[in-house]
C-alpha atoms as a PDB file:
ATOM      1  CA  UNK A   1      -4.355  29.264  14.166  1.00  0.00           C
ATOM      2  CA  UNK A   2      -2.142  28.503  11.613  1.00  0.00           C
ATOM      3  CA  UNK A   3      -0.442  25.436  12.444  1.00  0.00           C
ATOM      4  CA  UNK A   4      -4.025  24.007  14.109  1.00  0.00           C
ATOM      5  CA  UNK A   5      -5.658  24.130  10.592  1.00  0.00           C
ATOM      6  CA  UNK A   6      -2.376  22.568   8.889  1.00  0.00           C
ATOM      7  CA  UNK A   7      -2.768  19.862  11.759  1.00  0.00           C
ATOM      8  CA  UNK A   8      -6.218  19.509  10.858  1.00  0.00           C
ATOM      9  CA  UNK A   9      -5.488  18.955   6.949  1.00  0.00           C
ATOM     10  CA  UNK A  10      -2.774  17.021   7.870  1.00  0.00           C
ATOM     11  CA  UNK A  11      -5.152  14.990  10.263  1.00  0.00           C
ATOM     12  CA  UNK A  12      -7.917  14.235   7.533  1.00  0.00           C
ATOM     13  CA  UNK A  13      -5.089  12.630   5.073  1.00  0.00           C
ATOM     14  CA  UNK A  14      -6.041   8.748   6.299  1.00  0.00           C
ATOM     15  CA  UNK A  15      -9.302   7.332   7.220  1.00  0.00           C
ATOM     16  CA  UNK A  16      -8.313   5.921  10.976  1.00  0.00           C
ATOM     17  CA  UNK A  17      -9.350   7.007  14.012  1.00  0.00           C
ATOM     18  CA  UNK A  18      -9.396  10.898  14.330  1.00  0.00           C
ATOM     19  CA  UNK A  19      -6.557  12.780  16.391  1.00  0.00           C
ATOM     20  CA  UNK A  20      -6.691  13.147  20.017  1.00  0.00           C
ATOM     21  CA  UNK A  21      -9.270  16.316  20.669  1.00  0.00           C
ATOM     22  CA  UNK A  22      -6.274  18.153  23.036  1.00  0.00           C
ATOM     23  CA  UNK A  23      -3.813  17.554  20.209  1.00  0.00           C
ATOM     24  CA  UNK A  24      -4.154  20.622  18.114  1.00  0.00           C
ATOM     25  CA  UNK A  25      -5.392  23.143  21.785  1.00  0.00           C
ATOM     26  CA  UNK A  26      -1.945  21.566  22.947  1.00  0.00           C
ATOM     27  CA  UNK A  27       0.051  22.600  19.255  1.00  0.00           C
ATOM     28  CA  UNK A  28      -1.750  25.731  19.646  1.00  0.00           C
ATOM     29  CA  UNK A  29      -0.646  26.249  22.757  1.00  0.00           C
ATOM     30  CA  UNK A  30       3.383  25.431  22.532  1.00  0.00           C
ATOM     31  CA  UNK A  31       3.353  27.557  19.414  1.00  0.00           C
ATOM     32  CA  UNK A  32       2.728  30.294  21.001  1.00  0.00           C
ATOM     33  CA  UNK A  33       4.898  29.989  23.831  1.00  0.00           C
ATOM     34  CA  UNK A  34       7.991  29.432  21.800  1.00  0.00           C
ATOM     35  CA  UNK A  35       7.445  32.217  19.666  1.00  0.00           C
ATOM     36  CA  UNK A  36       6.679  34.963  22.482  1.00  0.00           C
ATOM     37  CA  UNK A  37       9.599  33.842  24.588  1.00  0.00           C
ATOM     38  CA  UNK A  38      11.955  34.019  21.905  1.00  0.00           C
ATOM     39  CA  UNK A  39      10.924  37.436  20.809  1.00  0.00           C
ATOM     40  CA  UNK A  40      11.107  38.280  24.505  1.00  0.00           C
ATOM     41  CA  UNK A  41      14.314  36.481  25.084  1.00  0.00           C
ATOM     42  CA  UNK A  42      15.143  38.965  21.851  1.00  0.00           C
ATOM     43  CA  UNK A  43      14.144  41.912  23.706  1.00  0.00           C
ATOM     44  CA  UNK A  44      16.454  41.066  26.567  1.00  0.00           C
ATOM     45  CA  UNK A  45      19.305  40.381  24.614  1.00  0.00           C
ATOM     46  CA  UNK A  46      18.852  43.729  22.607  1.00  0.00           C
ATOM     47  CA  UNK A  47      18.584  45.762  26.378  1.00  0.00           C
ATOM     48  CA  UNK A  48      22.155  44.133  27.125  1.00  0.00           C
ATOM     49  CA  UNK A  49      23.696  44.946  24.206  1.00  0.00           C
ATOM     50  CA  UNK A  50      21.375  47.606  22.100  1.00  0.00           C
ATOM     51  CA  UNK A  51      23.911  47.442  18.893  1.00  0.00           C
ATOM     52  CA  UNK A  52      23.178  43.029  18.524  1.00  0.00           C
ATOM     53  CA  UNK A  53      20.424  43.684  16.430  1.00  0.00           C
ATOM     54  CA  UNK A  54      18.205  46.143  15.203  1.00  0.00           C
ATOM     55  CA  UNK A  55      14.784  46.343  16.831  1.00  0.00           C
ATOM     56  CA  UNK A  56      11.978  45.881  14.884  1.00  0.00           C
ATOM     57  CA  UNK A  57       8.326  46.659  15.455  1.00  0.00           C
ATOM     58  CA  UNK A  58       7.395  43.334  17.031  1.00  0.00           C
ATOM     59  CA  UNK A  59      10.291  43.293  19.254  1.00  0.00           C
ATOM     60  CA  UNK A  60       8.808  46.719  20.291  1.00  0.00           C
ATOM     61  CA  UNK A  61       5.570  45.124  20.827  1.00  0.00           C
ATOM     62  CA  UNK A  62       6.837  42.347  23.091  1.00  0.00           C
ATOM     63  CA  UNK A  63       9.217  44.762  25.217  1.00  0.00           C
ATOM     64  CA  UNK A  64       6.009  47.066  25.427  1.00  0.00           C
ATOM     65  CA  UNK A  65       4.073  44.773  26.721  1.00  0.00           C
ATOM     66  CA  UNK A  66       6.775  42.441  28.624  1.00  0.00           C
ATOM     67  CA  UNK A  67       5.219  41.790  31.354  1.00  0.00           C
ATOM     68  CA  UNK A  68       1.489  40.918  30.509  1.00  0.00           C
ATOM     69  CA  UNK A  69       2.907  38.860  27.528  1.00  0.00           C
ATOM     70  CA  UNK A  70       5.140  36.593  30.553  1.00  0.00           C
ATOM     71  CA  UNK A  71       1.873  35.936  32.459  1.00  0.00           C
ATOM     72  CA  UNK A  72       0.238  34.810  28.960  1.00  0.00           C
ATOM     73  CA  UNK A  73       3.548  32.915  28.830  1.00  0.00           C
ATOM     74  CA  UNK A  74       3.182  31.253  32.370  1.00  0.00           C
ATOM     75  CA  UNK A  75      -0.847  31.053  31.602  1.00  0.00           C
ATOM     76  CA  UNK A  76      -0.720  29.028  28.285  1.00  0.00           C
ATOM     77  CA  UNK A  77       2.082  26.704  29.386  1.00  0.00           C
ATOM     78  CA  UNK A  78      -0.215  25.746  32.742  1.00  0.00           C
ATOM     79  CA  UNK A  79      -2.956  24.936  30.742  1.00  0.00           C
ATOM     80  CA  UNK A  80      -0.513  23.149  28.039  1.00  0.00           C
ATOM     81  CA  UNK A  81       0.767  20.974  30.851  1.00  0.00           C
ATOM     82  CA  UNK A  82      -3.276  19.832  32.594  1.00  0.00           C
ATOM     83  CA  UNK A  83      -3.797  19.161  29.388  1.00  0.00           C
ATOM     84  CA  UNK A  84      -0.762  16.555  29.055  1.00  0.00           C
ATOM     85  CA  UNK A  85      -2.923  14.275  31.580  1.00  0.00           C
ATOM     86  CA  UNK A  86      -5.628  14.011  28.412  1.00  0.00           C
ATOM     87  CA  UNK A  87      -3.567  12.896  25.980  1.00  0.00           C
ATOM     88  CA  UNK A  88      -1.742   9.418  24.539  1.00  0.00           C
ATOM     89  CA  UNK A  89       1.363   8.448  25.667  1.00  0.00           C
ATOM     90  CA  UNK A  90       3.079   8.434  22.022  1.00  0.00           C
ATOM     91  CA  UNK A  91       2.151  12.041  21.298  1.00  0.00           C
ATOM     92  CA  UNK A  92       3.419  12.941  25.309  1.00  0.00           C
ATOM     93  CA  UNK A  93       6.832  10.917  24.542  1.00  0.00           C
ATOM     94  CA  UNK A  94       7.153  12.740  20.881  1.00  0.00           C
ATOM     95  CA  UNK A  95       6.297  15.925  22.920  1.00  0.00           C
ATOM     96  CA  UNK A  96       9.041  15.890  25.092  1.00  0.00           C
ATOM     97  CA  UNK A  97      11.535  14.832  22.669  1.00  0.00           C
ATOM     98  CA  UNK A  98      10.371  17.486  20.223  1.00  0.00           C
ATOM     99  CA  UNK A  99      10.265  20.383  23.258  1.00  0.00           C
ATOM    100  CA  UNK A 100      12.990  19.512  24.907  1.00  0.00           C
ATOM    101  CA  UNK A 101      14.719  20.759  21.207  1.00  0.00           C
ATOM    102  CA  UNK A 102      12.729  23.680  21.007  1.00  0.00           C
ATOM    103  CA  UNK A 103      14.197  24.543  24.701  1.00  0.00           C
ATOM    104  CA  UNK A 104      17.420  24.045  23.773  1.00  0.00           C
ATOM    105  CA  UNK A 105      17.075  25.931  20.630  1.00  0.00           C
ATOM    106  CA  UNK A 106      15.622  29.009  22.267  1.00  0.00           C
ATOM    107  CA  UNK A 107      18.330  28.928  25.066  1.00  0.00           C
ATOM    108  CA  UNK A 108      21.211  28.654  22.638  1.00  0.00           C
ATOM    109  CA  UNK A 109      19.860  31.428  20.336  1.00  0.00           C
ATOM    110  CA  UNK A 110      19.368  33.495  24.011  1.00  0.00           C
ATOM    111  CA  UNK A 111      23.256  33.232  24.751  1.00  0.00           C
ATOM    112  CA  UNK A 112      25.176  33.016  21.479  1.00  0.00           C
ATOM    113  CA  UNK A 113      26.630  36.298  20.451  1.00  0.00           C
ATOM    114  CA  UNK A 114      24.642  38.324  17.773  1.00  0.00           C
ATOM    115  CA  UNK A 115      26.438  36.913  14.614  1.00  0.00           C
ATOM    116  CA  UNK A 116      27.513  33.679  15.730  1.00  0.00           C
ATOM    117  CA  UNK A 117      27.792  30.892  12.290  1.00  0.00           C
ATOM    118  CA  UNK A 118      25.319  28.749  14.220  1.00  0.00           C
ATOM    119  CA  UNK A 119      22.387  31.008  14.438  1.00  0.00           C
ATOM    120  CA  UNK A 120      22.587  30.866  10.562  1.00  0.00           C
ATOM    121  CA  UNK A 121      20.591  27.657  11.336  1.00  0.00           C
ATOM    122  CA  UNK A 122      17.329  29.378  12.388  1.00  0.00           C
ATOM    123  CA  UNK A 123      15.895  29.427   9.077  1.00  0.00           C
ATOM    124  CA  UNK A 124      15.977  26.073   8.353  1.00  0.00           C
ATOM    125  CA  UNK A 125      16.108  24.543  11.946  1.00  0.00           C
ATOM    126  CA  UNK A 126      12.687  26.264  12.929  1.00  0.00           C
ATOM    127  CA  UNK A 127      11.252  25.299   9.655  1.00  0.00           C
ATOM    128  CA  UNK A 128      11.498  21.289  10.511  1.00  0.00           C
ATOM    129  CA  UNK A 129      10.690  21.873  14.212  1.00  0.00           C
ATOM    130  CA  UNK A 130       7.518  23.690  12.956  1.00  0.00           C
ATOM    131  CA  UNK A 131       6.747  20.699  10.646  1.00  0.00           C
ATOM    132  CA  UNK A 132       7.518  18.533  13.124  1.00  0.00           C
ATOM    133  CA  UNK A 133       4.993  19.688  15.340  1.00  0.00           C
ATOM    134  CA  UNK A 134       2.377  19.706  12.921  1.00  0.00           C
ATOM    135  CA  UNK A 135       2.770  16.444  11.331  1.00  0.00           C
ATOM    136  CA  UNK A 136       4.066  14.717  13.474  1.00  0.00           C
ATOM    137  CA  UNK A 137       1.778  14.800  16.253  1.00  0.00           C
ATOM    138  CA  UNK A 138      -0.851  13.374  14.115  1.00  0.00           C
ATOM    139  CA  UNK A 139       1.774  10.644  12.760  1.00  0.00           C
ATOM    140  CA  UNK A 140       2.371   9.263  15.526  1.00  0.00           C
ATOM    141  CA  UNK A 141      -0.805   8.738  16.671  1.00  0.00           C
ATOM    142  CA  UNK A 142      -1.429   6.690  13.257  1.00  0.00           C
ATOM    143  CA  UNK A 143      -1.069   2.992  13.210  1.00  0.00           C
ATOM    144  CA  UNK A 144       1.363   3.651   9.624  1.00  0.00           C
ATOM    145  CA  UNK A 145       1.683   6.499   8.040  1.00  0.00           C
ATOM    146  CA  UNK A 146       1.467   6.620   4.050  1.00  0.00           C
ATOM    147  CA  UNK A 147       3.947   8.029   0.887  1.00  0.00           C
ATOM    148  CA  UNK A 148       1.392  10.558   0.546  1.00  0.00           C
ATOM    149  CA  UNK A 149       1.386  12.041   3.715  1.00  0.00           C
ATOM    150  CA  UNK A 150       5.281  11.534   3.839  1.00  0.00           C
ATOM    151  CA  UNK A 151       5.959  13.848   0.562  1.00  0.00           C
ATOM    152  CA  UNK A 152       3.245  16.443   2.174  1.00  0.00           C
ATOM    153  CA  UNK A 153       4.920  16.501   5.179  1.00  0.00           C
ATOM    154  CA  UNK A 154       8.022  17.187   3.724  1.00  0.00           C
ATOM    155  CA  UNK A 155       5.773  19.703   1.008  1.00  0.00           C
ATOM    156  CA  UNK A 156       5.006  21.653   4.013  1.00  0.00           C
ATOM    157  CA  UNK A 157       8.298  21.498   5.712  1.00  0.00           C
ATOM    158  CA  UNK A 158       9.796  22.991   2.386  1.00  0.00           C
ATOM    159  CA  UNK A 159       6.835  25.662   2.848  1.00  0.00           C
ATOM    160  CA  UNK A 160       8.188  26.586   5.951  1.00  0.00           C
ATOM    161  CA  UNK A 161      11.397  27.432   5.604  1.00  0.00           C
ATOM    162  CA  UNK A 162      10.397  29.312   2.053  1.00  0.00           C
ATOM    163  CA  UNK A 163       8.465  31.261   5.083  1.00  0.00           C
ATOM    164  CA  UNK A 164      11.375  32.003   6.447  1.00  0.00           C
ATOM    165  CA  UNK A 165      13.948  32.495   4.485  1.00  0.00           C
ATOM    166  CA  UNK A 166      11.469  34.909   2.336  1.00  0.00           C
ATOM    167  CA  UNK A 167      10.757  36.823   5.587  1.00  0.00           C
ATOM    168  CA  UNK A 168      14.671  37.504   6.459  1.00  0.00           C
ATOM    169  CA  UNK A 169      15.145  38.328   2.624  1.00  0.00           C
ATOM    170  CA  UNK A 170      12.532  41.031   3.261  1.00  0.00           C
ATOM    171  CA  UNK A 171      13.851  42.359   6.621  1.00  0.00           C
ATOM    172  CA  UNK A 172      17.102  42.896   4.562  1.00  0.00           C
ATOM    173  CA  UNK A 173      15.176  45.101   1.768  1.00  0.00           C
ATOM    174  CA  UNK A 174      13.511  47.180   4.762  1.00  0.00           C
ATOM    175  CA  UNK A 175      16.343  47.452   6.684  1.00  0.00           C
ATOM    176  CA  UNK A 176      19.453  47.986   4.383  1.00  0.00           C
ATOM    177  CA  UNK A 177      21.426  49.561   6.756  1.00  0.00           C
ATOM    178  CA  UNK A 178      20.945  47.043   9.639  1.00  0.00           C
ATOM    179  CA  UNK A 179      20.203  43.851   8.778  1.00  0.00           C
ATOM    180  CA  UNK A 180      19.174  40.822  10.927  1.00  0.00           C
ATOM    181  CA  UNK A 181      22.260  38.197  10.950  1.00  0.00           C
ATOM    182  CA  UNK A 182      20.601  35.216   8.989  1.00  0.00           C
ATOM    183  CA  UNK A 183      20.980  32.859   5.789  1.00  0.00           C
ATOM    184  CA  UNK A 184      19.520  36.200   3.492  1.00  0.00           C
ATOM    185  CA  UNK A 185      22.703  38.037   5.022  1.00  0.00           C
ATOM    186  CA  UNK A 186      25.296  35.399   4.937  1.00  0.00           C
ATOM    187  CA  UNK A 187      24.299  33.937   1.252  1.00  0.00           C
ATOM    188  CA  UNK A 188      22.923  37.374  -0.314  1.00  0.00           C
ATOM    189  CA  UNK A 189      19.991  38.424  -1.901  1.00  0.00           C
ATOM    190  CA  UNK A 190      20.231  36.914  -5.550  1.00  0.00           C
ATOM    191  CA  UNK A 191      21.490  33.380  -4.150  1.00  0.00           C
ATOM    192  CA  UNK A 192      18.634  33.408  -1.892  1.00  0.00           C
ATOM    193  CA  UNK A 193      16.086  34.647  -4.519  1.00  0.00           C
ATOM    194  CA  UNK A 194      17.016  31.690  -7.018  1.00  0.00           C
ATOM    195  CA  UNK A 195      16.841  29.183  -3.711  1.00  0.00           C
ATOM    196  CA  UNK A 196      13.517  30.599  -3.210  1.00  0.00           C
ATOM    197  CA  UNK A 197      12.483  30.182  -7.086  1.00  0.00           C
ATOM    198  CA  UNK A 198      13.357  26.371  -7.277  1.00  0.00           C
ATOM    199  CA  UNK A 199      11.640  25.329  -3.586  1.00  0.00           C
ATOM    200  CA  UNK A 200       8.280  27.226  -4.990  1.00  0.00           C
ATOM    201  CA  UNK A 201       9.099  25.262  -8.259  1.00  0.00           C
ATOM    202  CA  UNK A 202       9.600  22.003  -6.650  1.00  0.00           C
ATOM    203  CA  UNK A 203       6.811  22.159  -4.123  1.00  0.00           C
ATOM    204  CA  UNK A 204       4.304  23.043  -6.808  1.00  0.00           C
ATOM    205  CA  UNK A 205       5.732  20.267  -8.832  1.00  0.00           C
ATOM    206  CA  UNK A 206       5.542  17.745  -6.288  1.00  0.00           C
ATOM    207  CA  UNK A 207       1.329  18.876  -5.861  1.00  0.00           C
ATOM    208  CA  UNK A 208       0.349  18.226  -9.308  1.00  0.00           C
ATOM    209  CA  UNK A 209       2.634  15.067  -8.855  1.00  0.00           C
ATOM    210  CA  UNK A 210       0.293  13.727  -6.742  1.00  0.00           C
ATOM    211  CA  UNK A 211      -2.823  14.407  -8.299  1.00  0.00           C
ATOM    212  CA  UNK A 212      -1.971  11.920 -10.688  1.00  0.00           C
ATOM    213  CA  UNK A 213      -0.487   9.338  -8.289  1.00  0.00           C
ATOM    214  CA  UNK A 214      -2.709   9.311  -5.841  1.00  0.00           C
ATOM    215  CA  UNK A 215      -6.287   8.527  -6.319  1.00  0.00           C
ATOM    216  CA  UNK A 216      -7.810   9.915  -2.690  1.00  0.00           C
ATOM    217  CA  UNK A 217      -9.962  13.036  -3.237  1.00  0.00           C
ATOM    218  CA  UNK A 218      -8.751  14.733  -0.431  1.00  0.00           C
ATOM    219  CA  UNK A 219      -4.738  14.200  -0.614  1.00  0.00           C
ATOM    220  CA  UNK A 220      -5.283  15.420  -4.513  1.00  0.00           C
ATOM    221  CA  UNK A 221      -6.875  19.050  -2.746  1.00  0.00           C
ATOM    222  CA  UNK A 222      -4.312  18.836  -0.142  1.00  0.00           C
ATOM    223  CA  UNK A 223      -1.730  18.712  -2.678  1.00  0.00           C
ATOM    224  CA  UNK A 224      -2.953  21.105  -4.572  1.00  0.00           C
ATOM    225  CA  UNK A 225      -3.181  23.914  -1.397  1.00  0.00           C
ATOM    226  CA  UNK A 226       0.210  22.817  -0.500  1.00  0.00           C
ATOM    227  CA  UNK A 227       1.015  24.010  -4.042  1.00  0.00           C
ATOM    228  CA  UNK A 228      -0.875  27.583  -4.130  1.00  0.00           C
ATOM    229  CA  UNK A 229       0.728  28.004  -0.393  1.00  0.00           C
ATOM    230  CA  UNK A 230       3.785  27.915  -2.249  1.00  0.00           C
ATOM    231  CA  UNK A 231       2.693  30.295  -5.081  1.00  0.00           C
ATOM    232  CA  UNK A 232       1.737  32.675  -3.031  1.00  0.00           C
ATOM    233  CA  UNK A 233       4.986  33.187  -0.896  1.00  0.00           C
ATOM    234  CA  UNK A 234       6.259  33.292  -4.582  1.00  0.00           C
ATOM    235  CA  UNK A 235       4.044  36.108  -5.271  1.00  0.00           C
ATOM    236  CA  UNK A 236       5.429  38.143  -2.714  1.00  0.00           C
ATOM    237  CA  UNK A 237       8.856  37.463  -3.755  1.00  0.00           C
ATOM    238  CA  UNK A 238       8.392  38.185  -6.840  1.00  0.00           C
ATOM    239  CA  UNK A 239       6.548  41.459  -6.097  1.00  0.00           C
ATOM    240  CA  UNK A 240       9.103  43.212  -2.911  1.00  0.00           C
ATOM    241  CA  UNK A 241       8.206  46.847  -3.268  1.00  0.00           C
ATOM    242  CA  UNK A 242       4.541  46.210  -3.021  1.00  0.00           C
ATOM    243  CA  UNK A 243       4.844  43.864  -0.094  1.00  0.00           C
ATOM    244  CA  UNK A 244       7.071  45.889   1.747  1.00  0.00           C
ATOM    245  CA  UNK A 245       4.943  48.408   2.487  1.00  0.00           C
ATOM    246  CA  UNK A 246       3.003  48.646   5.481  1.00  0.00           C
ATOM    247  CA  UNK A 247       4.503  44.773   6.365  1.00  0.00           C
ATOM    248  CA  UNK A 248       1.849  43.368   3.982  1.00  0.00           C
ATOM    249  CA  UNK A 249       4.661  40.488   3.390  1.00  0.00           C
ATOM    250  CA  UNK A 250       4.099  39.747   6.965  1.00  0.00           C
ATOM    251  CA  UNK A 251       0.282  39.319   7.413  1.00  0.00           C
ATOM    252  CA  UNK A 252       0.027  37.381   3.926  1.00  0.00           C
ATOM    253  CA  UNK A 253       2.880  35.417   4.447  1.00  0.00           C
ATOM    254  CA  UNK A 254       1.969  33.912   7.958  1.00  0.00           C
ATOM    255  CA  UNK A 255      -1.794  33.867   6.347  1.00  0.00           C
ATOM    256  CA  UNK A 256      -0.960  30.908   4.030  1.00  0.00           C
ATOM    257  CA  UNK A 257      -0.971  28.626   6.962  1.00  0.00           C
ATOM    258  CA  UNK A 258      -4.310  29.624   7.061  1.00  0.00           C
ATOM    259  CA  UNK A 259      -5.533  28.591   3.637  1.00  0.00           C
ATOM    260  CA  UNK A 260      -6.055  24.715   4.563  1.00  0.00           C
ATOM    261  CA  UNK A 261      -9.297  25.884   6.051  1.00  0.00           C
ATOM    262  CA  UNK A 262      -9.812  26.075   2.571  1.00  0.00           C
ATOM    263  CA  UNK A 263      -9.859  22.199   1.887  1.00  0.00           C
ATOM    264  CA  UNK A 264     -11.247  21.482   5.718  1.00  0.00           C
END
């Protein structure tokens, strides 16, 4: 739901002819399959070799429920492909390009060893894939795509990987004694802390940039939610101990991909 009402803000940023209809049921879709096959890819990994990584509680989940979450797997990615037929050829060929790196991603994370260098690029490799897929699949349906859209694209790219790299930071607080290999283990906590300070800083900067260089109503609120998106994964950063309980970092940090619905 999250990255369908981002495509949808990132959708009403020009006044051309709306975005295919299977667009964001197709973005829905793909989302979900590459995030419950890599958890379950995860899950696999960690019944090979239990000491790779710890397990957490939605790595439980997925090897709980394995085998319904496969068939929801094979499920979404048959509807996902009938509904290739419906859409134009430039989102199909971007598609492809932009799956066929998600599918190598996911099978080189599947069979690199636990603390290989090159899974350090997760963080910020998932975070432009994610964009990608967002943005992109409305771009290129565009005749030309404007400066606007380009800096919010690259606003909510930035977003992303402050998603991310907050998340790992906060799997390292909650598990100090077995942390998950990632940029929040390899660069430590106070590196990744002042990172995390200037992208909020920046992003929020480049919002209220655009109120005043753009005059379009809607790129000005865009902006602007782009900006309290931003805020808000600062707020949990800046805040740990109250976020860390009961995973609340979790639920309110994948809910500000929500908040567009706000501006919609």
């Amino acid at each position: 739901m999250g990255a369908v009402l981002s495509n949808r803000m990132a959708t009403r940023l020009s006044d051309v002819d709306p975005v295919h209809w299977a667009t964001p049921i197709v973005l829905a879709l793909v989302v979900f399959i590459i995030y419950t096959v890599d958890r379950l890819l995860d899950v696999r990994k960690h019944s090979a070799d239990p000491a790779s990584q710890p397990l957490t509680a939605r790595h439980r989940f997925h090897r709980t429920h394995a085998a319904a979450l496969w068939r929801a797997v094979i499920g979404a990615a048959v509807v996902a492909f009938v509904l290739l037929f419906f859409l134009p050829v430039s989102v199909i060929k971007f598609g492809l390009v932009l799956g066929g790196i998600c599918a190598a991603y996911v099978g080189m994370v599947f069979r690199l060893p636990a603390r290989h260098p090159a899974l350090l690029l997760k963080e910020p490799l998932v975070a432009l894939l994610y964009a990608a897929g967002v943005w992109g699949s409305v771009w290129v349906q565009r005749p030309s795509v404007s400066t606007t859209e380009v800096v919010q694209g690259v606003m909510f790219a930035g977003i992303a990987f402050q998603n991310l790299l907050l998340f790992a930071v906060m799997e390292q607080l909650e598990m100090p004694g077995q942390p998950t290999f990632s940029l929040a283990t390899a660069w430590g906590l106070e590196r990744c802390d002042l990172i995390l300070r200037w992208l909020a800083f920046s992003i929020v900067l480049a919002g209220f940039a655009l109120c005043f260089l753009t005059a379009d109503r809607f790129a000005q609120r865009s902006g602007l939610m782009l900006s309290l998106m931003s805020v808000t994964l600062y707020g949990i950063q800046r805040y740990p101990d109250y976020f860390l309980k009961n995973e609340r970092y979790r639920w309110l940090g994948d809910g500000v991909f929500w908040m567009p619905m706000l501006v919609l």
